[in-house]
Protein backbone atom coordinates (compact mmCIF):
# COMPACT_ATOMS: atom_id res chain seq x y z
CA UNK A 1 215.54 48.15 -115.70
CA UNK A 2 214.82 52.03 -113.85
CA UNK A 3 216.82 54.79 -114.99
CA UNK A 4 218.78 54.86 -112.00
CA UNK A 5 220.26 51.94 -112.12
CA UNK A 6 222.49 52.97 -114.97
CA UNK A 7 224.14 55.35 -112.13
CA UNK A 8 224.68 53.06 -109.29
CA UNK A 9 228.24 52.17 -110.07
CA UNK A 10 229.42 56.17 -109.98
CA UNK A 11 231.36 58.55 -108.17
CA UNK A 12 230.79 58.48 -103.83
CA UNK A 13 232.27 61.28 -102.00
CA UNK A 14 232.45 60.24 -98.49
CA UNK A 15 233.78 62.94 -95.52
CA UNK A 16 235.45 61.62 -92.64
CA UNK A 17 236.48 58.87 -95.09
CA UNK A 18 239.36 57.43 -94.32
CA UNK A 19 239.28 56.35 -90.62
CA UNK A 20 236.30 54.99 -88.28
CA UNK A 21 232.87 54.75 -89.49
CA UNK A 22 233.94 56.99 -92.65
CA UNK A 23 236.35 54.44 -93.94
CA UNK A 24 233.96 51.38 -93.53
CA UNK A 25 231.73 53.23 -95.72
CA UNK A 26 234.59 54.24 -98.38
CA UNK A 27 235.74 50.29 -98.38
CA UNK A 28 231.64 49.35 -98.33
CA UNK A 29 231.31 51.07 -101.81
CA UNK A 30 234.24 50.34 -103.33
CA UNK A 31 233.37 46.95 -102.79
CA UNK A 32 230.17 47.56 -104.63
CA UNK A 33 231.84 49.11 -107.73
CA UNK A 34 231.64 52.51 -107.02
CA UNK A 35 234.82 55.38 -107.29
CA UNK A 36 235.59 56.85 -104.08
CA UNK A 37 236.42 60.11 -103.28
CA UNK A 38 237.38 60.26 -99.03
CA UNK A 39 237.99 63.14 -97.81
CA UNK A 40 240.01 64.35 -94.58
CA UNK A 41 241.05 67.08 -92.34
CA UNK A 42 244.16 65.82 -90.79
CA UNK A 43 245.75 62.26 -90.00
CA UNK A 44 248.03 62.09 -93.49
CA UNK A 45 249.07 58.35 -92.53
CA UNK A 46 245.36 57.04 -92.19
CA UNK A 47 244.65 58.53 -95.69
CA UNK A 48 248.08 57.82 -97.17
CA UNK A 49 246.85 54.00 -95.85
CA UNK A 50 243.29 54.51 -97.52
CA UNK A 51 245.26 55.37 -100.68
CA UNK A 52 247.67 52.28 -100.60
CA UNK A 53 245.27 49.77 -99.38
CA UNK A 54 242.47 50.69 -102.21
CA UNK A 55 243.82 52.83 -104.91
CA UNK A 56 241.20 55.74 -104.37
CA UNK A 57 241.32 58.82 -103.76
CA UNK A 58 242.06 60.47 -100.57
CA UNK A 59 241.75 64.84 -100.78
CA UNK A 60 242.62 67.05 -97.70
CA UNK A 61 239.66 69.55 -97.41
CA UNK A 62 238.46 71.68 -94.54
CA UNK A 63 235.14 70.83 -94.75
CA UNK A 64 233.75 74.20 -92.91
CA UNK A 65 234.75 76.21 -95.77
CA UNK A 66 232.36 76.36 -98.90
CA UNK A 67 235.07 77.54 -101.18
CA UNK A 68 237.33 74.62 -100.22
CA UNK A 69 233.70 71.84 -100.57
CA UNK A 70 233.81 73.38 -104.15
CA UNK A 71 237.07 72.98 -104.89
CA UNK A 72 236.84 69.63 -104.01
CA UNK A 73 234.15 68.73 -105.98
CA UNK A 74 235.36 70.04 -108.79
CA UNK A 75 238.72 68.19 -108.64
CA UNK A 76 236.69 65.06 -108.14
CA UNK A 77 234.88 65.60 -111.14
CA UNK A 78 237.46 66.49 -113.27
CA UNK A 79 239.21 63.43 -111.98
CA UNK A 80 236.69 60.94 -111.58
CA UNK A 81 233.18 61.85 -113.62
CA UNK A 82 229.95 63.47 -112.20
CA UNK A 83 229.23 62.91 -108.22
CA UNK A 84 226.05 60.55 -108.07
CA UNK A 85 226.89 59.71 -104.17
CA UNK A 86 227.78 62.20 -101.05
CA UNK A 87 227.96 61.00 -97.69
CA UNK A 88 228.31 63.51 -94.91
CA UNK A 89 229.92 61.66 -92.23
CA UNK A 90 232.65 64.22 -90.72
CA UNK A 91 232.49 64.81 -87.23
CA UNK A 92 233.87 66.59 -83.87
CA UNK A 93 232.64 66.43 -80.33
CA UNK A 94 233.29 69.16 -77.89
CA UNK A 95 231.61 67.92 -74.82
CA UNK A 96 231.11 70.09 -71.79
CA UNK A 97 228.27 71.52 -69.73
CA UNK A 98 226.20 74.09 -71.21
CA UNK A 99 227.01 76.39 -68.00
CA UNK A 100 230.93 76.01 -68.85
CA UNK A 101 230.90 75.51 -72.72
CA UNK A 102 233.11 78.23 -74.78
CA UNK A 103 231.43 79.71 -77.49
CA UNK A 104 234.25 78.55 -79.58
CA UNK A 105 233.43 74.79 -78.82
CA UNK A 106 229.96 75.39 -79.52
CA UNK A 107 231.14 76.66 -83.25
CA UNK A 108 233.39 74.17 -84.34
CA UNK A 109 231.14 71.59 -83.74
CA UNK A 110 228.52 73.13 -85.54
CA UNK A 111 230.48 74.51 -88.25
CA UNK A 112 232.45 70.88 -88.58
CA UNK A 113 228.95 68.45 -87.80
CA UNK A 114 226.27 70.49 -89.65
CA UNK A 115 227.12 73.61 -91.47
CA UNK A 116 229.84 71.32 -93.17
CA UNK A 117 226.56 69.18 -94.45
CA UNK A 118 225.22 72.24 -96.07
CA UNK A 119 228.62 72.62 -97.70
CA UNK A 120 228.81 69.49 -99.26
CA UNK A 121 225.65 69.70 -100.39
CA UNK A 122 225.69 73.08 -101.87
CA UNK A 123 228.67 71.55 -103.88
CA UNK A 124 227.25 68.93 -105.53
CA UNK A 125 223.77 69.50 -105.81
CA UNK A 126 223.27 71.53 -109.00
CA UNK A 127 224.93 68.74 -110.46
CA UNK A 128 223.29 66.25 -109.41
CA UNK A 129 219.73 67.83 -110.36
CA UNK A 130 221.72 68.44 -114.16
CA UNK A 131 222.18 64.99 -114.27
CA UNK A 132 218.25 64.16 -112.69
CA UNK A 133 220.44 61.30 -110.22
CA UNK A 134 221.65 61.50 -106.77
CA UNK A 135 222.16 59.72 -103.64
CA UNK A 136 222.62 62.20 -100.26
CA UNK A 137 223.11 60.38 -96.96
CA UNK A 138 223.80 62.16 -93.49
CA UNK A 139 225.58 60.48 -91.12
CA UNK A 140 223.65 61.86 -87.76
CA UNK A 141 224.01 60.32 -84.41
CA UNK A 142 221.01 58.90 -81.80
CA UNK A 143 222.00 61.80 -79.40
CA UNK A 144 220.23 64.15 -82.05
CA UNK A 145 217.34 62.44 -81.43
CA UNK A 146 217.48 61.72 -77.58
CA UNK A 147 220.23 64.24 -76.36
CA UNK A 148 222.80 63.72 -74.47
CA UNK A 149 224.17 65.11 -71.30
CA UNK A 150 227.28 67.23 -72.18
CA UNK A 151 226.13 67.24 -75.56
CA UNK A 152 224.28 70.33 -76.34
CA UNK A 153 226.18 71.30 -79.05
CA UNK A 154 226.56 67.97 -80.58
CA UNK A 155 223.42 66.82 -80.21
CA UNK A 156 222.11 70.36 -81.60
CA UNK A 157 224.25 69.54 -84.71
CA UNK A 158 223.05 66.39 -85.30
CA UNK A 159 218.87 67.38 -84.83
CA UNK A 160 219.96 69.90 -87.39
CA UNK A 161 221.01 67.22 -89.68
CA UNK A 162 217.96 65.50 -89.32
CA UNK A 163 215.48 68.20 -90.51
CA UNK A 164 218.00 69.65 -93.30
CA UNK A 165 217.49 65.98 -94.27
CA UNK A 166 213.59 66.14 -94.79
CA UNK A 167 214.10 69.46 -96.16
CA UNK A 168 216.43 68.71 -98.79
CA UNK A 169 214.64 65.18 -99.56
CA UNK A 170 211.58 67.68 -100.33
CA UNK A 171 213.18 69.57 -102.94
CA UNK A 172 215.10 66.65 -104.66
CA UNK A 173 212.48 63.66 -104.86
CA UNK A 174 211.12 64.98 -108.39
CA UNK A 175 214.75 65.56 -109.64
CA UNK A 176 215.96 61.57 -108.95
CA UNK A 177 217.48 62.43 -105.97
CA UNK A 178 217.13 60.51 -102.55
CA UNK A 179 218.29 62.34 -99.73
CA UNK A 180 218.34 60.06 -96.26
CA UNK A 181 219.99 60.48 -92.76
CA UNK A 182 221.42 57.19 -90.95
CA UNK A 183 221.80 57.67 -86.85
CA UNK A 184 224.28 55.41 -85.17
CA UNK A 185 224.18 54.75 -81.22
CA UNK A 186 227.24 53.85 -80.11
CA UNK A 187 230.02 52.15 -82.49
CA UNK A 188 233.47 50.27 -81.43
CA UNK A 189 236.04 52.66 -83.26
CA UNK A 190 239.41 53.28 -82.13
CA UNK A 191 237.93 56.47 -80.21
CA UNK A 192 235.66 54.23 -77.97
CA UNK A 193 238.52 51.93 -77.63
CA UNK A 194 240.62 54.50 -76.09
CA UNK A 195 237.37 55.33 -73.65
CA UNK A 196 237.59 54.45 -69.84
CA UNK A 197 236.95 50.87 -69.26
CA UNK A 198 234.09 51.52 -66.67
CA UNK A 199 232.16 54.38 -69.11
CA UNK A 200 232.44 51.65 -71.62
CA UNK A 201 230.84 49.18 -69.46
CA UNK A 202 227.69 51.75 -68.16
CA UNK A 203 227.33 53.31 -71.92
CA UNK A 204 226.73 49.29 -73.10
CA UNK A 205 224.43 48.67 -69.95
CA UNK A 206 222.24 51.26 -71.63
CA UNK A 207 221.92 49.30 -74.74
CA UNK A 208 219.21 46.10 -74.95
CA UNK A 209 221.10 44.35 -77.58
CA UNK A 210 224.43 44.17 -74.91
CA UNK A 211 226.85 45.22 -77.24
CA UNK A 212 228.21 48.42 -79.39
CA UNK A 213 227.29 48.33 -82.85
CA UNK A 214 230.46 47.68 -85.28
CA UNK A 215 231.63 50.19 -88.50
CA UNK A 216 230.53 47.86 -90.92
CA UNK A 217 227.17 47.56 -89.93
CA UNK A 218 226.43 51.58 -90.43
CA UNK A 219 228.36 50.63 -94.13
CA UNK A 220 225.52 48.02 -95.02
CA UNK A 221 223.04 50.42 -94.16
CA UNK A 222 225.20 53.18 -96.71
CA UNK A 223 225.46 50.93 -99.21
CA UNK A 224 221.54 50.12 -99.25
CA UNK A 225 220.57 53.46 -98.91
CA UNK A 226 222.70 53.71 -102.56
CA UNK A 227 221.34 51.05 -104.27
CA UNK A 228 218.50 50.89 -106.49
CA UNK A 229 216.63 48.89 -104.14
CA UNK A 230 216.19 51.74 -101.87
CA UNK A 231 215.18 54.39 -104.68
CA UNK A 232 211.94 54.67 -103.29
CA UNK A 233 212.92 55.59 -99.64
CA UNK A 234 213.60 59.37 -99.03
CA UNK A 235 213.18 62.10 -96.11
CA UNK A 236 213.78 58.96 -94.19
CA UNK A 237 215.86 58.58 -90.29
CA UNK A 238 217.47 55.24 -90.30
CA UNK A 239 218.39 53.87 -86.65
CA UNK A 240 220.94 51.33 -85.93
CA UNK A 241 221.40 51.47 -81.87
CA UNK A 242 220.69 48.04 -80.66
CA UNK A 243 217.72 49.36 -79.02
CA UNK A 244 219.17 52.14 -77.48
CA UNK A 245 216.64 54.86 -78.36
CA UNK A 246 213.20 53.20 -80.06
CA UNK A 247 211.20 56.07 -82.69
């Protein structure tokens, strides 16, 4: 039996955690034993659900400040033990040409999408090198590693992710700590639900496999990524796009 496996059923902060991809991946490790954490910026009924359909724990927490990531994490530990698991899946978009985008839509999502990553991070990391365990996955997007038209922001965010992955792998591997980014193409949530029926249709055209990828199947790849049978894989990009965009 490795060391690590004596950590795998621990304490998962997930952002973005209680609605779309965020609360697949909350309900994919609770399944697997482990305390969740979910954290949210706004939508009190979705994580007032969360709370009554699993029992965990659902926190507020503007995510683009680092004194509020801290206070977090320190109410999670207090409540819940040391943080072995951190997924950094919250998200905007703020699409718009480059030649008419505001320099306030350009922050947010970069604040929200990336600098939120470094947040999170930043909280939990000393502890996690303490404890010589850790499991870091980035929830990025396939139009960080293509682009996307209207996207320059978004898609700048979520390259960003990608090398502050590799970076951050690099300094943790010695310390037990796996650091890995996941990139989704396009996933049925309620927001592409809500899209124009003909978008839909062209955005799916796009896409070999004929179909949108579903929330669970970016929480398999999560839950993997947390197990012991993935401790060796670090620095790594994981794709799940039916196709969409081949590296």
């Amino acid at each position: 039996m490795s060391k690590d496996i004596k950590k795998l059923n621990g304490v998962a902060v997930v952002t973005g955690g209680t609605r779309g991809i965020g609360l697949s991946i909350s309900r994919a490790l609770i399944a697997d034993g482990h305390k969740v954490a979910a954290l949210y910026a706004g939508k009190e009924d979705s994580a007032q659900q969360f709370r009554d359909e699993t029992g965990h724990m659902a926190l507020k927490v503007d995510v683009t400040s680092l004194a509020e990531c801290q206070a977090a994490a320190e109410k999670i530990t207090k409540k819940l033990g040391a943080i072995t698991i951190l997924v950094n899946n919250a998200g905007i978009t703020r699409d718009g040409m480059l030649h008419k985008m505001t320099a306030d839509s350009w922050q947010a999502v970069m604040d929200t999408n990336l600098t939120s990553c470094f947040y999170m991070c930043r909280a939990v990391i000393e502890g996690m090198r303490d404890q010589q365990f850790g499991r870091i996955i980035n929830i990025s997007s396939v139009n960080g590693q293509k682009g996307q038209l209207g996207q320059t922001n978004y898609s700048a965010a979520k390259a960003g992710m990608l090398g502050f992955t590799k970076a951050l792998a690099l300094e943790s591997a010695r310390k037990g700590i796996t650091v890995n980014a996941i990139c989704p193409g396009y996933i049925k949530t309620d927001m592409t639900d809500s899209m124009d029926s003909a978008v839909l249709e062209s955005i799916i055209k796009q896409i070999p496999q004929g179909r949108m990828g579903t929330p669970e199947e970016i929480a398999a790849l999560v839950s993997f990524l947390v197990s012991e049978k993935a401790a060796f894989i670090t620095g790594a990009t994981m794709t799940a796009n039916g196709g969409q965009y081949m590296v």
